[in-house]
Protein backbone atom coordinates (compact mmCIF):
# COMPACT_ATOMS: atom_id res chain seq x y z
CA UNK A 1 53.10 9.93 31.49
CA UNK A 2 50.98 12.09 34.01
CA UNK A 3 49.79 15.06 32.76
CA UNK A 4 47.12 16.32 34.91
CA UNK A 5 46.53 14.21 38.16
CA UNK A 6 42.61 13.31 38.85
CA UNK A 7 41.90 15.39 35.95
CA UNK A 8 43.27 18.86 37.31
CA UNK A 9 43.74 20.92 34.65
CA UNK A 10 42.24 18.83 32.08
CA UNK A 11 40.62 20.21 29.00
CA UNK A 12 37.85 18.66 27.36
CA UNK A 13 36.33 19.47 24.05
CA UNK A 14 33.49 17.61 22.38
CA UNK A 15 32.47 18.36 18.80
CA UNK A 16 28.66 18.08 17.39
CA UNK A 17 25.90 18.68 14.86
CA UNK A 18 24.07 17.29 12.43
CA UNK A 19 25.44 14.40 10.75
CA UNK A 20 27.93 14.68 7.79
CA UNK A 21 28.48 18.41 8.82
CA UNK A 22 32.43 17.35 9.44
CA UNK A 23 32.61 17.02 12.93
CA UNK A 24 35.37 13.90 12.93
CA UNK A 25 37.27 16.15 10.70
CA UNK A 26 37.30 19.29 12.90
CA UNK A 27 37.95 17.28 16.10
CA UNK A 28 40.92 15.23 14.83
CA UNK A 29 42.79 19.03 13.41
CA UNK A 30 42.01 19.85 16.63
CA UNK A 31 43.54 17.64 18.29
CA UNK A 32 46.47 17.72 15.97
CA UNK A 33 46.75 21.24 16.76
CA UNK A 34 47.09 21.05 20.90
CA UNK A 35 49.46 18.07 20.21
CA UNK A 36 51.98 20.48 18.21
CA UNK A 37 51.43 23.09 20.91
CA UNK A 38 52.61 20.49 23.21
CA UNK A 39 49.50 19.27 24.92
CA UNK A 40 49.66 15.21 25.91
CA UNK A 41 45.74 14.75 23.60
CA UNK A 42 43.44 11.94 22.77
CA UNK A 43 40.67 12.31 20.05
CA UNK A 44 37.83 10.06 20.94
CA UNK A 45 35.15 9.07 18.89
CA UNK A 46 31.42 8.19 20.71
CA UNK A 47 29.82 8.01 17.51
CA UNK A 48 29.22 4.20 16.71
CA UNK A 49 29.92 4.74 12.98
CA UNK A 50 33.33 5.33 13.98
CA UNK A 51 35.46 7.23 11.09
CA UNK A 52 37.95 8.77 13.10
CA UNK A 53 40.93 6.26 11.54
CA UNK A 54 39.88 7.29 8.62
CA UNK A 55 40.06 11.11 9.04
CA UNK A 56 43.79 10.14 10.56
CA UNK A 57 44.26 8.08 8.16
CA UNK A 58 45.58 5.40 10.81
CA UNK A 59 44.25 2.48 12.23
CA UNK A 60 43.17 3.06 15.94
CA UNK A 61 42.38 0.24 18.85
CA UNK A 62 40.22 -0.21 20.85
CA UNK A 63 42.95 1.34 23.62
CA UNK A 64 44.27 4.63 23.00
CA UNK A 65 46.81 4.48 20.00
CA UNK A 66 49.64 6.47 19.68
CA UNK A 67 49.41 8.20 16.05
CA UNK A 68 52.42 11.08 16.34
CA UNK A 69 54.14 13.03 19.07
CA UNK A 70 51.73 13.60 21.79
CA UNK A 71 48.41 12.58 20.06
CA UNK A 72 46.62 9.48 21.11
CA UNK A 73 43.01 8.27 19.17
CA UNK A 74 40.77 5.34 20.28
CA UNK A 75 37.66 4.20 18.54
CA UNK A 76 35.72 2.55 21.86
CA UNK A 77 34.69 -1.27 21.43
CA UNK A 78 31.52 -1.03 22.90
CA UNK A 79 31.06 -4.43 23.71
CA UNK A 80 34.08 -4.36 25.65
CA UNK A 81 33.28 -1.67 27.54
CA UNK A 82 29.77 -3.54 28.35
CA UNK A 83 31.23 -6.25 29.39
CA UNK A 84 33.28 -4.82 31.86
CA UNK A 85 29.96 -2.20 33.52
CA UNK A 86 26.93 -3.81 32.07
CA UNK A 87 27.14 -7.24 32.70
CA UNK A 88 25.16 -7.96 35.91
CA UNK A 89 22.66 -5.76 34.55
CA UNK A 90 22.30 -7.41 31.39
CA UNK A 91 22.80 -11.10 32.62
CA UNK A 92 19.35 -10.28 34.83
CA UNK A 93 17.34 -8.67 31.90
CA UNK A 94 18.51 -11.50 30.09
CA UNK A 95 16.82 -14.16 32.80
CA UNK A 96 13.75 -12.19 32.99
CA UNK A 97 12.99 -12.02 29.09
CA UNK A 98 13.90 -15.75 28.86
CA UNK A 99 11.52 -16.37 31.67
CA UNK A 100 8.89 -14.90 30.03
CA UNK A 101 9.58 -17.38 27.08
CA UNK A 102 11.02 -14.47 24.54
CA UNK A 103 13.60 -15.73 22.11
CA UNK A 104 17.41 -15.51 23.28
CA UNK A 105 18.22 -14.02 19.56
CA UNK A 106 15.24 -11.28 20.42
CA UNK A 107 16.82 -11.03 23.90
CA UNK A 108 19.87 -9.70 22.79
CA UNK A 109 18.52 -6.85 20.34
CA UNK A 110 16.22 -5.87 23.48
CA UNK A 111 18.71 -4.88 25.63
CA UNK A 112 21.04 -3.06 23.02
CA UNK A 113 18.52 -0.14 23.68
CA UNK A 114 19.42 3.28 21.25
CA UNK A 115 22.07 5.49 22.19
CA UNK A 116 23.70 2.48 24.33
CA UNK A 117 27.16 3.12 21.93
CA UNK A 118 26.97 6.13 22.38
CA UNK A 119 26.60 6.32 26.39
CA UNK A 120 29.56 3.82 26.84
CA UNK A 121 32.01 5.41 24.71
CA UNK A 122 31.44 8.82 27.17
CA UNK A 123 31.52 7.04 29.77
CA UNK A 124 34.91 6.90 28.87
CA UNK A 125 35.69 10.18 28.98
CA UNK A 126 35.10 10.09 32.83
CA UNK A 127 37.68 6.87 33.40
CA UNK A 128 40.63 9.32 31.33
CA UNK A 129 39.56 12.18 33.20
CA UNK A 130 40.27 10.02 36.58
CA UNK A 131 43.55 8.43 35.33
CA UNK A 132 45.00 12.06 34.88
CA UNK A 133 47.18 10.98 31.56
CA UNK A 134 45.94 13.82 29.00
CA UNK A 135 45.80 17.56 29.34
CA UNK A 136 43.19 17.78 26.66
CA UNK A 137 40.38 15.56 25.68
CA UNK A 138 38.83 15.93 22.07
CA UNK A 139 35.77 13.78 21.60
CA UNK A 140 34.17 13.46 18.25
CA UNK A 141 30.44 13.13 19.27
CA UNK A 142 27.04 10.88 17.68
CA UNK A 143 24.96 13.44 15.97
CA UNK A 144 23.11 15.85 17.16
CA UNK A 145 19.96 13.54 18.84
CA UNK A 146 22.28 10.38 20.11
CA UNK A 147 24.50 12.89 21.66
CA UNK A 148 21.92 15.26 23.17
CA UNK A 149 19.93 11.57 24.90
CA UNK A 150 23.73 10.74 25.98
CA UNK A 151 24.12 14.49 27.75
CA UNK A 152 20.60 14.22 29.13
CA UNK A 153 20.35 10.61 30.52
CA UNK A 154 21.57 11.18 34.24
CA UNK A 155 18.98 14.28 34.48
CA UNK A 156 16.01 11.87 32.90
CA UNK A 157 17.30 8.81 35.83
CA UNK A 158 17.83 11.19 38.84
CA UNK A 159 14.29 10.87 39.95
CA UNK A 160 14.39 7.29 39.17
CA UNK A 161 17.75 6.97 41.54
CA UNK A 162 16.45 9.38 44.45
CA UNK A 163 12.81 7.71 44.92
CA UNK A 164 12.23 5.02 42.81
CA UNK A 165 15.45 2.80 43.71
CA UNK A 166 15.82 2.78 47.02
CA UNK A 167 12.37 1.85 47.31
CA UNK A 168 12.71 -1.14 45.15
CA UNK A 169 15.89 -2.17 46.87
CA UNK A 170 13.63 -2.78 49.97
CA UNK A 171 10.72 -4.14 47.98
CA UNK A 172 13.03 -6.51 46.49
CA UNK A 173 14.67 -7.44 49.83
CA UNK A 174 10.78 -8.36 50.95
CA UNK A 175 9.81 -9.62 48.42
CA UNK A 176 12.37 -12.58 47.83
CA UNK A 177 12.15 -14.63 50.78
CA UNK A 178 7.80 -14.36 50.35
CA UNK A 179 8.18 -15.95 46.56
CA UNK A 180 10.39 -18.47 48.32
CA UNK A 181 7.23 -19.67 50.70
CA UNK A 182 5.03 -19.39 48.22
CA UNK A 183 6.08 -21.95 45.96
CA UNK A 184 6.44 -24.30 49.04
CA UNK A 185 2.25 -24.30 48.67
CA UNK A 186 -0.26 -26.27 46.49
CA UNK A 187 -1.10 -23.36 44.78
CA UNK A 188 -2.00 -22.75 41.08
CA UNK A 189 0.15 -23.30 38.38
CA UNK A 190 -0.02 -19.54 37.10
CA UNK A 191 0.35 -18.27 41.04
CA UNK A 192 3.62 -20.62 40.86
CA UNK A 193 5.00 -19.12 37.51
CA UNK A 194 4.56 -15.57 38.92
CA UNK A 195 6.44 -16.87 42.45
CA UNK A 196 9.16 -18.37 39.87
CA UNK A 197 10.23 -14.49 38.16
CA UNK A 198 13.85 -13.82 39.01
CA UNK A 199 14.51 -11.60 41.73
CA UNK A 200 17.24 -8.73 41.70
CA UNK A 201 20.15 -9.76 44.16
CA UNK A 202 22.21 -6.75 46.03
CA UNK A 203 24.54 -7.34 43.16
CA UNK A 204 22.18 -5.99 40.68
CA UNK A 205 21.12 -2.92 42.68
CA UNK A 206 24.91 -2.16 43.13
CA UNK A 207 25.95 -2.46 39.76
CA UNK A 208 22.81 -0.20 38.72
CA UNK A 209 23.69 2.52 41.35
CA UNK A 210 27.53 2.49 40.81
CA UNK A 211 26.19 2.96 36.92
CA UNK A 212 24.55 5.99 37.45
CA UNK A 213 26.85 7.89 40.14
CA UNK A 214 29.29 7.06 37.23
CA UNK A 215 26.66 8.77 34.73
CA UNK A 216 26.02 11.99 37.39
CA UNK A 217 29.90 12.47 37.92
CA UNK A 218 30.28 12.75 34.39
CA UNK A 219 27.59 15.09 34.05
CA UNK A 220 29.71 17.33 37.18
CA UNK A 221 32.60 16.74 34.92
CA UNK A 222 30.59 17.58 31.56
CA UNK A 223 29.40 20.61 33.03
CA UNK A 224 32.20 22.25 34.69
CA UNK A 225 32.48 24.94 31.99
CA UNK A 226 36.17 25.84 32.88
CA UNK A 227 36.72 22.19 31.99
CA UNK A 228 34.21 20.99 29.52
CA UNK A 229 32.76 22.92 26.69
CA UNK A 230 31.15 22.17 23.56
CA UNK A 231 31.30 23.29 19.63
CA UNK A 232 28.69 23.41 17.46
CA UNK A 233 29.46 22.54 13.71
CA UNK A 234 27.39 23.58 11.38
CA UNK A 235 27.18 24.32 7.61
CA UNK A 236 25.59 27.20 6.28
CA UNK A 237 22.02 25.54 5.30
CA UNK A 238 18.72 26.18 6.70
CA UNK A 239 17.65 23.20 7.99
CA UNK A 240 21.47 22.46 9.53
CA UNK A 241 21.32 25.47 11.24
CA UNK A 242 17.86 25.42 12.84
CA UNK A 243 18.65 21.63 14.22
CA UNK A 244 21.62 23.18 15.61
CA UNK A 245 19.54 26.09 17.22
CA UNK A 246 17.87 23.91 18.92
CA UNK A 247 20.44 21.58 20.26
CA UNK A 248 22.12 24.66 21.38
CA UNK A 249 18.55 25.47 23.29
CA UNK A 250 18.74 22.27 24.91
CA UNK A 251 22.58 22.50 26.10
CA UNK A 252 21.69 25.24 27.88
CA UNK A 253 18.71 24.16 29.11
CA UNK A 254 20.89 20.71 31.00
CA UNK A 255 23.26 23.36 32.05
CA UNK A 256 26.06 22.46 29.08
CA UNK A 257 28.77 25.35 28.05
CA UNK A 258 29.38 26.02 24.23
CA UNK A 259 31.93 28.16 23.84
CA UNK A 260 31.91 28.30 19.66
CA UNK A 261 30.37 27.31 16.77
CA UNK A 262 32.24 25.95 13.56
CA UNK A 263 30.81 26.85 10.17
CA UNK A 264 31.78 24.45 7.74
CA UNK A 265 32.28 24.05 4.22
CA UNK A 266 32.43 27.67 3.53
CA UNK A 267 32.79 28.26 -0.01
CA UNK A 268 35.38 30.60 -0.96
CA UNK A 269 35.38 34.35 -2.67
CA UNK A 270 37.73 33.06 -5.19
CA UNK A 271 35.41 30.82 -6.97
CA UNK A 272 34.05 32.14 -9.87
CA UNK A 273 32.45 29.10 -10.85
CA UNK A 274 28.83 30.76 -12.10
CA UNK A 275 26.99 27.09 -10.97
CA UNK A 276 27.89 28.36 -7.78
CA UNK A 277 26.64 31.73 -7.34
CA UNK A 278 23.15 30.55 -6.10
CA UNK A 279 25.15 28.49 -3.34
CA UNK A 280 27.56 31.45 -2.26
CA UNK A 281 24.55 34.05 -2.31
CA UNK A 282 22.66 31.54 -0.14
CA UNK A 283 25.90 31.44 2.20
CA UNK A 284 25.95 34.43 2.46
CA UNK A 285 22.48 34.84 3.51
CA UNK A 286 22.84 31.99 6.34
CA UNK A 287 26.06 33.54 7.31
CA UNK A 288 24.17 36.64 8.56
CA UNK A 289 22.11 34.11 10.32
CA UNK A 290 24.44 32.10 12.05
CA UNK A 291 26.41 35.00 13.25
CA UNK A 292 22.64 36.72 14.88
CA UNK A 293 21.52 33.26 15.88
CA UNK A 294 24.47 32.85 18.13
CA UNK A 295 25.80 36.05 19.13
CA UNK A 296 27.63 36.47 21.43
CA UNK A 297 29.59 32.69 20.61
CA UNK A 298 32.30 33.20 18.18
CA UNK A 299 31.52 31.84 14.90
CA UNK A 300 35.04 29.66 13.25
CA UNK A 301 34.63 29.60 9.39
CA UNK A 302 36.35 26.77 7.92
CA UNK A 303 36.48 27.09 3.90
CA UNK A 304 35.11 24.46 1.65
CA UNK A 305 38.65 22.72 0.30
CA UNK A 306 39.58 21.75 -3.02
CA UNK A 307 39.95 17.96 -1.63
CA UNK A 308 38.83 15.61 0.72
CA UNK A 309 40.17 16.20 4.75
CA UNK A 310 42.24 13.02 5.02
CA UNK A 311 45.72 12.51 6.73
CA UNK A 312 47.71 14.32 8.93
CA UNK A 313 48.58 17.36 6.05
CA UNK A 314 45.29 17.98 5.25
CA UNK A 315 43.94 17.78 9.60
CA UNK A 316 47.25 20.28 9.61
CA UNK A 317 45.61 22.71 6.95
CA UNK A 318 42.41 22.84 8.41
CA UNK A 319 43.57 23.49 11.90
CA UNK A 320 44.91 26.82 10.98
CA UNK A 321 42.50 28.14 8.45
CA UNK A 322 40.03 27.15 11.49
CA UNK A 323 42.41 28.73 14.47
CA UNK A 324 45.25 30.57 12.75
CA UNK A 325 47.29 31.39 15.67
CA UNK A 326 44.86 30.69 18.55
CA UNK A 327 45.12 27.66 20.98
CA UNK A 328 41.99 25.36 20.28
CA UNK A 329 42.49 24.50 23.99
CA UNK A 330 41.67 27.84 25.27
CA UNK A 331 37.91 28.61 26.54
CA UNK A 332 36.61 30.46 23.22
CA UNK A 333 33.82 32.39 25.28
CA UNK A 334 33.38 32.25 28.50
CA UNK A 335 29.79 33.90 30.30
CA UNK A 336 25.96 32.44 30.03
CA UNK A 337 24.26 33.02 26.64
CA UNK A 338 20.71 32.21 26.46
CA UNK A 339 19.97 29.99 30.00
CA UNK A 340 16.50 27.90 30.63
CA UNK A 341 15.88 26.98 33.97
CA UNK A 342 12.75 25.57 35.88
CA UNK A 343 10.31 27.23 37.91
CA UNK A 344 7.99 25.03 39.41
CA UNK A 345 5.96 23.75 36.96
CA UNK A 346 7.17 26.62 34.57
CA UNK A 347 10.06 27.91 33.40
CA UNK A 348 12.39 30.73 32.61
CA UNK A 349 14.44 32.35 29.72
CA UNK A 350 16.91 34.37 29.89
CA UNK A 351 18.89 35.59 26.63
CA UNK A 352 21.97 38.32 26.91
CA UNK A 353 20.54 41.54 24.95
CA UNK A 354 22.88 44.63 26.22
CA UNK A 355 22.40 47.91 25.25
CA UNK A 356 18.71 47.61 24.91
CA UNK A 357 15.45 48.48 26.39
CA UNK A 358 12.12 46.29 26.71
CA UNK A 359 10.44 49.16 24.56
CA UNK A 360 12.74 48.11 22.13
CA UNK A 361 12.12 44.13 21.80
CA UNK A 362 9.47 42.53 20.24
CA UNK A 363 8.15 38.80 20.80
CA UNK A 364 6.83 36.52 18.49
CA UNK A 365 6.26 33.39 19.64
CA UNK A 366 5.18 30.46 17.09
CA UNK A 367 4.81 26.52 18.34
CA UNK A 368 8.17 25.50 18.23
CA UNK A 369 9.66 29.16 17.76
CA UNK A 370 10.17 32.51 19.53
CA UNK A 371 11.08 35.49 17.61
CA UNK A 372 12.78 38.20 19.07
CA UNK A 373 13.01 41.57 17.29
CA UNK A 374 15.26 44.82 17.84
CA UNK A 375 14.66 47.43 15.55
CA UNK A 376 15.61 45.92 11.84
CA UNK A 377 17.30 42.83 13.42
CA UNK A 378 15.67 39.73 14.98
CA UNK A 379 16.25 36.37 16.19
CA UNK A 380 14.95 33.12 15.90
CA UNK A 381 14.77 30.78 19.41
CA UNK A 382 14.36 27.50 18.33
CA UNK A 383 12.16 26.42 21.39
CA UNK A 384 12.86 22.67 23.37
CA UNK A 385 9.63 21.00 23.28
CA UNK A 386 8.98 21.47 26.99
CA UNK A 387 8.43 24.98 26.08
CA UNK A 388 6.18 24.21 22.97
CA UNK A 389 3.02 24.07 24.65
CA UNK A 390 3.41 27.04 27.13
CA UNK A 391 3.30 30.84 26.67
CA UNK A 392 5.55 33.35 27.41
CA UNK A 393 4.85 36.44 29.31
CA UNK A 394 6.18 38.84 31.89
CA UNK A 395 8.76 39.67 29.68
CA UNK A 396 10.99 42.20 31.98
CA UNK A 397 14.79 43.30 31.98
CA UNK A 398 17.52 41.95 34.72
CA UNK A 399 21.02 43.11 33.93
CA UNK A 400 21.39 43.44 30.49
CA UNK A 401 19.25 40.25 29.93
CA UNK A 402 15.72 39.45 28.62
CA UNK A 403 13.82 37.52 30.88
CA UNK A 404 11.00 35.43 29.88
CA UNK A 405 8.49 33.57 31.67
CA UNK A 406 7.02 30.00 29.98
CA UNK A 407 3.50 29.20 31.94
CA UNK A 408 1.12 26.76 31.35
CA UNK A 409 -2.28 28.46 29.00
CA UNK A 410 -4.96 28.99 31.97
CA UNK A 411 -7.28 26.75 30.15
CA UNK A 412 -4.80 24.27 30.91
CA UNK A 413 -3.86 24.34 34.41
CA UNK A 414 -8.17 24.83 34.80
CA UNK A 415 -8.34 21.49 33.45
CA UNK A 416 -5.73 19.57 35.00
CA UNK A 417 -6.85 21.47 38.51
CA UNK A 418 -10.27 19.91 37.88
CA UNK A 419 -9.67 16.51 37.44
């Protein structure tokens, strides 16, 4: 089975939000969906509280599993999958926290550092990518935080890898053979424990570089939006949809393509129930917001069902109340939305408003919050915190997009200049 060679033509798909919004849920109909359209597809969960199986209602491996006609799931085993890239790594952390005397048991909860699951089940997605055996991809993701650490981790290392590394590859190459003479001297017992720390070996150093050009092609991979794009799922509830605002802030601002967001859990006209008219008034109400919080991403409203989404039927019911007709594989929107990039020190929004002039827009900006107003309608930006603390100005037009500029206070840069 070869369905895309080196991952030409491959689709990939990755579903998040808050947790318990019913991302595993949307992801497997998904996936259901391109496999009846004919699409070889795996659903793959990077959430460490797998429930994938239990959406399918199958058990899944640790391998991809076969569950019907062109539909494959796998639930990673992340210890596995350390085993095989994290071992040389781990065996020298491991040396130099029992050097320094700390507790083998307290070793091992060291190292498992947060969002590890998480990063080695995507890593994943690059090894399926390379084999070429899937034409689309689905991938259940951690909520919102582990997932946005996981998309953010090769742009947080990359000054690490370009200056820090290779200069402690040569340090380290220097600095072995000098512990060696050292300890050949009478000198104290402390100098003599600080000679005796484990050195890094080449091994190490290659292990840790081959880790992170795995991480960066990934990100290549991740970020190729005509491959990759991601779907916010939300349900219609304040604080949902603001953390989702601002995850959708920060997947722009690491250069990630959404092209849709899923509201969930909708709850239908039909229900006449009066305990829930505060609920569907309050819907309705966050609806409104959703749809201007997003705009121009297509908004997919899923309905609240009468039972739990479990099994194939039910994953076959959602799919088309959520698609209908449409292939889930196709790009849903394709074009920037809102886009943060970095200036120098500062940086620089940009948010699509056609069909308006800067006469007409008007700014409010709050800590964590920038309000954007046209006429009767406005907006709310739910800031990343690298903005928080800086203050937009030189707000100008550039093809149909507001431009803003994010600058340090002058009291600010005055002080740091100063020191």
């Amino acid at each position: 089975m070869v369905a895309c060679e080196g991952g030409e033509g491959l689709r990939i798909i990755l579903y998040t939000g808050k947790g318990g919004v019913g991302k595993t849920s949307i992801a497997a109909a998904t996936a259901l969906r391109t496999a009846q359209l004919g699409y070889n597809t795996l659903v793959i969960s990077t959430d460490a509280a797998h429930s994938l199986a239990d959406s399918l209602d199958v058990e899944i491996a640790h391998e991809p599993t076969e569950i019907v006609h062109n539909l494959w799931g796998q639930e990673i085993n992340v210890l596995l999958e350390m085993e095989d890239t994290w071992v040389t790594i781990q065996n020298y952390v491991e040396e130099v926290f029992s050097w320094g005397g700390i507790d083998e048991i307290l070793v091992d909860e060291l190292i498992s550092y947060p969002g590890t699951d998480e990063l080695f089940s995507l890593l994943e997605i690059k090894k399926h990518h390379d084999q070429g055996d899937y034409d689309v991809i689905v991938v259940d993701c951690a909520p919102t935080g582990e997932t946005m650490r996981m998309l953010s981790f090769p742009d947080i290392t990359k000054w690490w890898m370009e200056r820090l590394f290779p200069l402690g590859r040569k340090t380290t190459n220097l600095a072995r053979p000098l512990m060696k003479f050292i300890t050949r001297f009478p000198i104290t017992q402390d100098m003599k424990a600080v000679a005796g720390i484990p050195m890094p070996d080449s091994r190490l150093f290659d292990s840790i570089e081959n880790f992170f050009h795995r991480m960066e092609s990934l990100q290549e991979i991740l970020c190729d939006p005509d491959k990759s794009s991601i779907r916010l799922v939300l349900n219609p509830e304040k604080m949902v949809i603001k953390e989702v605002q601002r995850t959708y802030t920060y997947l722009n601002l690491f250069g990630f393509s959404c092209d849709a967001v899923v509201a969930n859990r909708i709850i239908p006209a039909e229900v006449s129930d009066a305990y829930f008219e505060e609920w569907k008034h309050l819907q309705e109400i966050y609806g409104k917001e959703v749809e201007e919080a997003f705009y121009p991403l297509p908004i997919l409203k899923l309905p609240l069902f009468d039972r739990e989404i479990v099994g194939l039927e039910m994953l076959e019911r959602t799919a088309g109340e959520l698609f209908g007709d449409a292939d889930p594989a196709d790009l849903l929107f394709r074009g920037e939305t809102q886009k943060v990039v970095k200036k120098g020190q500062d940086y620089q929004l940009s948010i699509p408003l056609p069909l308006v002039g800067k006469d007409d827009v008007e700014l409010i900006q709050r800590e964590y919050e920038l309000v954007v107003k046209i006429g009767n309608y406005k907006r709310d930006i739910i800031l990343p915190r690298v903005l928080s603390g800086l203050r937009a100005e030189g707000a100008r037009f550039d093809e149909n997009r507001l431009v803003l500029d994010f600058v340090r206070p002058r009291e600010k840069e005055e002080e740091e200049n100063g020191r």
